[in-house]
N, C-alpha and C. Protein backbone atom coordinates (compact mmCIF):
# COMPACT_ATOMS: atom_id res chain seq x y z
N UNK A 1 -37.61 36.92 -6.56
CA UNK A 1 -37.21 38.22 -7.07
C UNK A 1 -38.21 38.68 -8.14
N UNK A 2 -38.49 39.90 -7.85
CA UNK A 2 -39.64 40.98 -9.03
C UNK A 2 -38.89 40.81 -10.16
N UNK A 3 -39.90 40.43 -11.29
CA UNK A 3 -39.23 40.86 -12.32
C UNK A 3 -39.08 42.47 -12.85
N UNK A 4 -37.86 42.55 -13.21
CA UNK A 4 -37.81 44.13 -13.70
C UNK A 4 -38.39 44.54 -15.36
N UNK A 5 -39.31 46.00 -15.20
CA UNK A 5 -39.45 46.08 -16.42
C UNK A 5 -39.15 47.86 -16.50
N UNK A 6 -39.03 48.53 -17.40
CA UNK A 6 -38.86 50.04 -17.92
C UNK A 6 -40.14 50.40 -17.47
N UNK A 7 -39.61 51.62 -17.64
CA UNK A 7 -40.96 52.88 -18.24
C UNK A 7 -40.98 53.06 -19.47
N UNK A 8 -42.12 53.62 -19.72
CA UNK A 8 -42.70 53.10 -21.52
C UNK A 8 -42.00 54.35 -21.63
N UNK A 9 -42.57 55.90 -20.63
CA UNK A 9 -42.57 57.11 -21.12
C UNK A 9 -41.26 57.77 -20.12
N UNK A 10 -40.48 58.91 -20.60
CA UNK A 10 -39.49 59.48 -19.67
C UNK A 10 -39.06 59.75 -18.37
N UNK A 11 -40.86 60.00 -17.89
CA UNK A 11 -40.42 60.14 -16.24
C UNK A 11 -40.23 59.35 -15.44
N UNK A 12 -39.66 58.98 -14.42
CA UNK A 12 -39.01 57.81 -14.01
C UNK A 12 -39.53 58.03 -12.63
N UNK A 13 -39.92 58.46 -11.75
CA UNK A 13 -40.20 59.05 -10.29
C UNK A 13 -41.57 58.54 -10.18
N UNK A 14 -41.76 57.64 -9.16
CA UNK A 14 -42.67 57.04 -8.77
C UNK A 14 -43.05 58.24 -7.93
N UNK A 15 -44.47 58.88 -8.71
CA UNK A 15 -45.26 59.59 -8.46
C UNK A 15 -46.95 59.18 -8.45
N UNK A 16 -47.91 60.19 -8.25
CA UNK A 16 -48.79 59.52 -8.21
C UNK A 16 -49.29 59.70 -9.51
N UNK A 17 -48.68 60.38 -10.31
CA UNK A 17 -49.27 60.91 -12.00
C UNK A 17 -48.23 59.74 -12.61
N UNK A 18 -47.73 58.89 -12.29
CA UNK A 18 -46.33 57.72 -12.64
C UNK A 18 -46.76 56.02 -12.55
N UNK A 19 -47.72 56.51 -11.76
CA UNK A 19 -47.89 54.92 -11.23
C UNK A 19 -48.18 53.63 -12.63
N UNK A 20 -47.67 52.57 -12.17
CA UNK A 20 -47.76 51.64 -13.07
C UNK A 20 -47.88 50.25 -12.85
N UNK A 21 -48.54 49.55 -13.81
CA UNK A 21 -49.06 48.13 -13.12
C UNK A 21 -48.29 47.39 -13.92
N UNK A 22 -47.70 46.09 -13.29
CA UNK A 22 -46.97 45.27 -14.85
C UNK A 22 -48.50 43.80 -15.06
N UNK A 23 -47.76 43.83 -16.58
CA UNK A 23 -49.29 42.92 -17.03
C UNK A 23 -48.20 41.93 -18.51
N UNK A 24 -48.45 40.90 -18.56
CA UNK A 24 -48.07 39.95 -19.57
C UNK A 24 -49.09 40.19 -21.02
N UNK A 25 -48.21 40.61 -21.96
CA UNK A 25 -48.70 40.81 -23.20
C UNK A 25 -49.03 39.21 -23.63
N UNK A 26 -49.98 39.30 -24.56
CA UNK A 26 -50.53 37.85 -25.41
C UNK A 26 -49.21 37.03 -25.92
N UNK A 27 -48.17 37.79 -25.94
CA UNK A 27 -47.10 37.41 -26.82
C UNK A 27 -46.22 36.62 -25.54
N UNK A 28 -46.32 37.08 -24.20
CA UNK A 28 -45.47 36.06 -23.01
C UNK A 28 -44.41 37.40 -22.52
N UNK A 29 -44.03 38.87 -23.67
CA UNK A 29 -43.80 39.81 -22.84
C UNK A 29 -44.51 40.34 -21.24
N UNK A 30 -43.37 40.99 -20.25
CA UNK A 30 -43.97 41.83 -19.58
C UNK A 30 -43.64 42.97 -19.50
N UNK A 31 -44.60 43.51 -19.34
CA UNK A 31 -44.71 45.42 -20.12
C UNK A 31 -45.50 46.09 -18.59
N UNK A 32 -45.51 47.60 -18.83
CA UNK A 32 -46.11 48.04 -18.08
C UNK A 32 -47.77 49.06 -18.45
N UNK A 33 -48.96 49.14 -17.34
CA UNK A 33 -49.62 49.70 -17.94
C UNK A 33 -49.91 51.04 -16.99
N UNK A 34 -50.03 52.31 -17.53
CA UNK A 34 -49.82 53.26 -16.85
C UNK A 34 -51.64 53.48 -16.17
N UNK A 35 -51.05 53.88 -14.69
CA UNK A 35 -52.90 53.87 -14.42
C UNK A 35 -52.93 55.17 -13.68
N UNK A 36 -54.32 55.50 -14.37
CA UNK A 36 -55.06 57.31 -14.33
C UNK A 36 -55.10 57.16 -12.76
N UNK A 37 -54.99 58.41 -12.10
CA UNK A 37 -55.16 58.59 -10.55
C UNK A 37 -56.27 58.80 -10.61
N UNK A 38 -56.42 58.32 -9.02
CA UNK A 38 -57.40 57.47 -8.10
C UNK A 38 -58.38 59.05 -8.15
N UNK A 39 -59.93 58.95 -8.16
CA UNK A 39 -60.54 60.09 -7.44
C UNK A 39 -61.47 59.75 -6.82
N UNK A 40 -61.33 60.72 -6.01
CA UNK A 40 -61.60 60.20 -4.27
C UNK A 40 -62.59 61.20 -4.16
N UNK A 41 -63.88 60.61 -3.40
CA UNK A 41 -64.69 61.39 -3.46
C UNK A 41 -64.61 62.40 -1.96
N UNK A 42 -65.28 63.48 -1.71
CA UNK A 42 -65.11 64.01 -0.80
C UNK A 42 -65.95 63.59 0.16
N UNK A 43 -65.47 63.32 1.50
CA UNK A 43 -65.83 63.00 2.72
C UNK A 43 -66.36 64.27 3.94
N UNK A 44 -67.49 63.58 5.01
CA UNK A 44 -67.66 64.88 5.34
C UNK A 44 -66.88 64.76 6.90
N UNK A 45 -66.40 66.03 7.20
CA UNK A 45 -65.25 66.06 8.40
C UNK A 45 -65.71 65.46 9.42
N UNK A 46 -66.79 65.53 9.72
CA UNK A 46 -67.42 64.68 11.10
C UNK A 46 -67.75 63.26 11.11
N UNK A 47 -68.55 62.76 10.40
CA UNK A 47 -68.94 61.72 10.13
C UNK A 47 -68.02 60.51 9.59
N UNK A 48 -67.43 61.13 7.94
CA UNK A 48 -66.60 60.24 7.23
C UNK A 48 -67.59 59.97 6.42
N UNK A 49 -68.86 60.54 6.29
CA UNK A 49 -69.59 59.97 5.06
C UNK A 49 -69.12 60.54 3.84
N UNK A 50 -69.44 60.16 2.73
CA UNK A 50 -69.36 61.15 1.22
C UNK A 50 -70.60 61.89 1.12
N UNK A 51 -69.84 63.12 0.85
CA UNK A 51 -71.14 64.37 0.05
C UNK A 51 -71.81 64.35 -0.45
N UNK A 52 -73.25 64.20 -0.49
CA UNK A 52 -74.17 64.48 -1.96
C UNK A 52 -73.94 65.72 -2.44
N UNK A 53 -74.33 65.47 -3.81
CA UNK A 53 -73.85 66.83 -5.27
C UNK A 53 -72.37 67.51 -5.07
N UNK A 54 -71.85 66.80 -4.94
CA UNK A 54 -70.78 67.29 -5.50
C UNK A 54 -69.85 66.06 -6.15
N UNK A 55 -69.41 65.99 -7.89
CA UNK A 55 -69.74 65.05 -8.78
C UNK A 55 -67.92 64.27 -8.17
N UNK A 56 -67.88 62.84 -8.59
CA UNK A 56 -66.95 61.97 -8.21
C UNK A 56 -65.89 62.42 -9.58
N UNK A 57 -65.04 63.67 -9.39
CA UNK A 57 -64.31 63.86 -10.48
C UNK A 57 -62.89 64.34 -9.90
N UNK A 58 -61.81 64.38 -10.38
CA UNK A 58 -60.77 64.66 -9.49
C UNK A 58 -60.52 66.37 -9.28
N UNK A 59 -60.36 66.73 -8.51
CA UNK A 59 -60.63 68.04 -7.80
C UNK A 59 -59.67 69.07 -9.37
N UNK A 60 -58.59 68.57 -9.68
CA UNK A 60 -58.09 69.78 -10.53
C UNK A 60 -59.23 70.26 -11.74
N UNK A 61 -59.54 69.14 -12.14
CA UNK A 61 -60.74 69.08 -13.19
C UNK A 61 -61.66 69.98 -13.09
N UNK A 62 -62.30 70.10 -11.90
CA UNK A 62 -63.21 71.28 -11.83
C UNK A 62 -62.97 72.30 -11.06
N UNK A 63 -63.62 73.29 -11.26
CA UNK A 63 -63.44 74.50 -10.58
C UNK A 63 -64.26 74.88 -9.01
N UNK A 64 -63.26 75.26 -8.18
CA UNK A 64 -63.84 75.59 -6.81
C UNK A 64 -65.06 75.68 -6.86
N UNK A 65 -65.83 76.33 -7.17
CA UNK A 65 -67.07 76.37 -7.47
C UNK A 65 -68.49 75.35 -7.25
N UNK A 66 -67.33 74.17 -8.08
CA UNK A 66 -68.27 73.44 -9.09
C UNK A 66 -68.04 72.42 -7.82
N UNK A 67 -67.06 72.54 -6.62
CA UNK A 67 -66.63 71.72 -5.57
C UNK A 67 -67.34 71.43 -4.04
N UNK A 68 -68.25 72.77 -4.36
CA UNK A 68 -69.05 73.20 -3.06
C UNK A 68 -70.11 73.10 -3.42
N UNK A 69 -71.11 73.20 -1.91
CA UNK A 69 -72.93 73.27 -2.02
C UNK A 69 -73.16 74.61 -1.27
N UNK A 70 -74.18 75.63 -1.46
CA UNK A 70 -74.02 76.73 -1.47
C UNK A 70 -74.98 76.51 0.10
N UNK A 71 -74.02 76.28 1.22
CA UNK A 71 -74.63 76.42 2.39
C UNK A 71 -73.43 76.89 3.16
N UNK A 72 -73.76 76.52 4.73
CA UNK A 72 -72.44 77.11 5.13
C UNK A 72 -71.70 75.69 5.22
N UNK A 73 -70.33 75.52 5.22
CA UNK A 73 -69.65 74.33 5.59
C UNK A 73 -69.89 73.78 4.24
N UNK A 74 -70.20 74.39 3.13
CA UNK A 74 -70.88 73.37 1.87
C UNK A 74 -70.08 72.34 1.31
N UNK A 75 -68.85 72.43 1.30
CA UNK A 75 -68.03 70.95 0.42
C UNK A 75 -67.22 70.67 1.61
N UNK A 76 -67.48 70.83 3.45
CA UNK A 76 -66.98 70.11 4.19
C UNK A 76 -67.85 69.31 5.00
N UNK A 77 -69.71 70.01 5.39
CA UNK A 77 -70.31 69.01 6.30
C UNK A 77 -71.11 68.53 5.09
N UNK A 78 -72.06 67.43 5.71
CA UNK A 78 -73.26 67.04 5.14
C UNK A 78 -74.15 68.09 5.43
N UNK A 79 -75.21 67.79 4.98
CA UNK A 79 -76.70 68.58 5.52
C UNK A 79 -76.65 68.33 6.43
N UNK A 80 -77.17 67.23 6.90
CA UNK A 80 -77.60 66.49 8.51
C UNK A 80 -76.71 67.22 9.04
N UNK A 81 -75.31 67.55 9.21
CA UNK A 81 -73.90 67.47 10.44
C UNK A 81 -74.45 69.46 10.05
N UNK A 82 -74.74 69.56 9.04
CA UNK A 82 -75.04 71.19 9.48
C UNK A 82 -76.07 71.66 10.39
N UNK A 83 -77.06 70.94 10.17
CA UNK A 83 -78.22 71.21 11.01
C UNK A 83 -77.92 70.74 12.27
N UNK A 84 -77.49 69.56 12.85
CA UNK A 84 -77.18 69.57 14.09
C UNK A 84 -76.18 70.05 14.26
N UNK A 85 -74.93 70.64 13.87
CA UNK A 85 -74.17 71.87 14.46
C UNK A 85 -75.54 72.91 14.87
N UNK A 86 -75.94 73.59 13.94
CA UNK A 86 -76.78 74.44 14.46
C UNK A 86 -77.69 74.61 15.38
N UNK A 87 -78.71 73.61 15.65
CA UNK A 87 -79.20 72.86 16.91
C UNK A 87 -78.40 72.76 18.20
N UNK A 88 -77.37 72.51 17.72
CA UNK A 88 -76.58 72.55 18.53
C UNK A 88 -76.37 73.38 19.49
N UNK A 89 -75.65 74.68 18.20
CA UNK A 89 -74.95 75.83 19.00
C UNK A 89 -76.65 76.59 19.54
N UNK A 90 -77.47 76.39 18.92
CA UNK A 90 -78.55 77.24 19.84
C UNK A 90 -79.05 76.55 20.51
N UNK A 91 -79.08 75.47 21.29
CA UNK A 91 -79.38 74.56 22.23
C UNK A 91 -78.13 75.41 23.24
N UNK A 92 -77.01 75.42 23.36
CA UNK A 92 -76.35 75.39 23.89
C UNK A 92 -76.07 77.10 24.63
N UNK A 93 -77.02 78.09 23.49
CA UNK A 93 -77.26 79.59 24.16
C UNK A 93 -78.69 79.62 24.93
N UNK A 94 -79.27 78.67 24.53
CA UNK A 94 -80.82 79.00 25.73
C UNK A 94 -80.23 78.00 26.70
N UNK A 95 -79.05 77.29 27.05
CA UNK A 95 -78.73 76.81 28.33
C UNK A 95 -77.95 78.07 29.01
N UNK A 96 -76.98 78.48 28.44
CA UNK A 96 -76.74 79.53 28.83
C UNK A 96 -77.26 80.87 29.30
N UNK A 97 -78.57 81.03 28.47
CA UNK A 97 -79.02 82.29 29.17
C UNK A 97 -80.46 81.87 30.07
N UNK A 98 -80.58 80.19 30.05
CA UNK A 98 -81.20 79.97 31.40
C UNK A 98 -80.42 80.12 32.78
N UNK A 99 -79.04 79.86 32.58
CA UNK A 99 -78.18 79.48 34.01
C UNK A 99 -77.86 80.70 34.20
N UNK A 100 -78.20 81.69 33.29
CA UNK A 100 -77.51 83.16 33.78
C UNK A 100 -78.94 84.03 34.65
N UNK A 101 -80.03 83.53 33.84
CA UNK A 101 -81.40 83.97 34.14
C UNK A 101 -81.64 83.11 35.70
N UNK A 102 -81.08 81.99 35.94
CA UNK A 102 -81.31 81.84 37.56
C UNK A 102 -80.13 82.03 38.27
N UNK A 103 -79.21 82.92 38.36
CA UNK A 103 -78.24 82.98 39.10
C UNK A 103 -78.61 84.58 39.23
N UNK A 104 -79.55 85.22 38.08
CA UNK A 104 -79.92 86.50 38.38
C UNK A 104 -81.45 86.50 39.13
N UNK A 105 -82.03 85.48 39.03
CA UNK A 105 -82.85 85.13 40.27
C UNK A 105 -82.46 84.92 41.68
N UNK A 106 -81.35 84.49 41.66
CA UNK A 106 -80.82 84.00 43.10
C UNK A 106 -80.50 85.13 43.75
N UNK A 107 -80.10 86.07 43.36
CA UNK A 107 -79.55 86.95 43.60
C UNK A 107 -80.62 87.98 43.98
N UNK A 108 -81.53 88.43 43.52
CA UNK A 108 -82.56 88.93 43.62
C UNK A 108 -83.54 88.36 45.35
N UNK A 109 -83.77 87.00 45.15
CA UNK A 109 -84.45 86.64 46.33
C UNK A 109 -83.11 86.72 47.43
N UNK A 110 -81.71 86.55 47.51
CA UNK A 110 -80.64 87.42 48.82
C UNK A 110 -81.22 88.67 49.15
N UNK A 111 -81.33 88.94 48.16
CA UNK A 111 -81.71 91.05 48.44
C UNK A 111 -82.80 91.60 49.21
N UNK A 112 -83.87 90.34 49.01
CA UNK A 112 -85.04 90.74 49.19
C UNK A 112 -85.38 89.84 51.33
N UNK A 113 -84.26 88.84 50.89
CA UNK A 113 -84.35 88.32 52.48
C UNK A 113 -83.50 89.04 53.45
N UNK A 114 -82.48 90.08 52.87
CA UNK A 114 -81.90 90.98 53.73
C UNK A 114 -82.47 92.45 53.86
C-alpha cells in the first residue's frame, strides 16, 4: 500500500499545473514536491522531427509570433518537408500537363489519319 501524503497548497485536482512527486525529508518525513509542467518542444507533422528556431519554452509563455518561422507551414513543417512538399506539388503539375499534352497529341494524329 502507497503511502498517503496531503497537498502542501489548496488545489486538490490532479491536474497538469497539480502534479506532484513524494520525496523523504532529511528528517524521515514524507512530503510532497510540486513539479513545473513538462515543455514539449514542437514537432514537425510529417516527419516527427523537432523544429529549428523556435525556442524550447512552454507555448503560453510566448506569443504566437514568437512560435512560428516566417515561411509557409512555419511552426508546423521543417524546411526540408517544405521544400519537398513543393517539389512535390510541381513535379506532380508537369506530369499532369505532360499526360494532357499527349492525349492532345493523340487526338490530333486520329484526325489527321481520317
Amino acid at each position: 500500500m502507497a503511502a498517503r501524503v496531503t497537498y502542501r497548497r489548496k488545489h486538490t485536482y490532479r491536474t497538469r499545473s497539480n502534479m506532484v512527486r513524494k520525496f523523504k525529508t532529511p528528517g524521515g518525513r514524507l512530503s510532497v514536491q510540486y513539479l513545473n509542467k513538462r515543455v514539449n518542444r514542437l514537432k514537425c507533422a510529417e516527419t516527427g522531427q523537432y523544429l529549428n528556431g523556435i525556442p524550447r519554452v512552454a507555448s503560453y509563455k510566448l506569443a504566437r509570433k514568437q512560435r512560428t518561422v516566417t515561411r509557409p507551414y512555419g511552426g508546423v513543417l521543417s524546411a526540408g518537408e517544405v521544400t519537398r512538399k513543393i517539389k512535390r506539388a510541381f513535379f506532380n503539375e508537369e506530369l499532369r500537363l505532360l499526360k494532357t499534352a499527349s492525349v492532345v497529341k493523340k487526338r490530333g494524329n486520329k484526325k489527321r489519319k481520317n
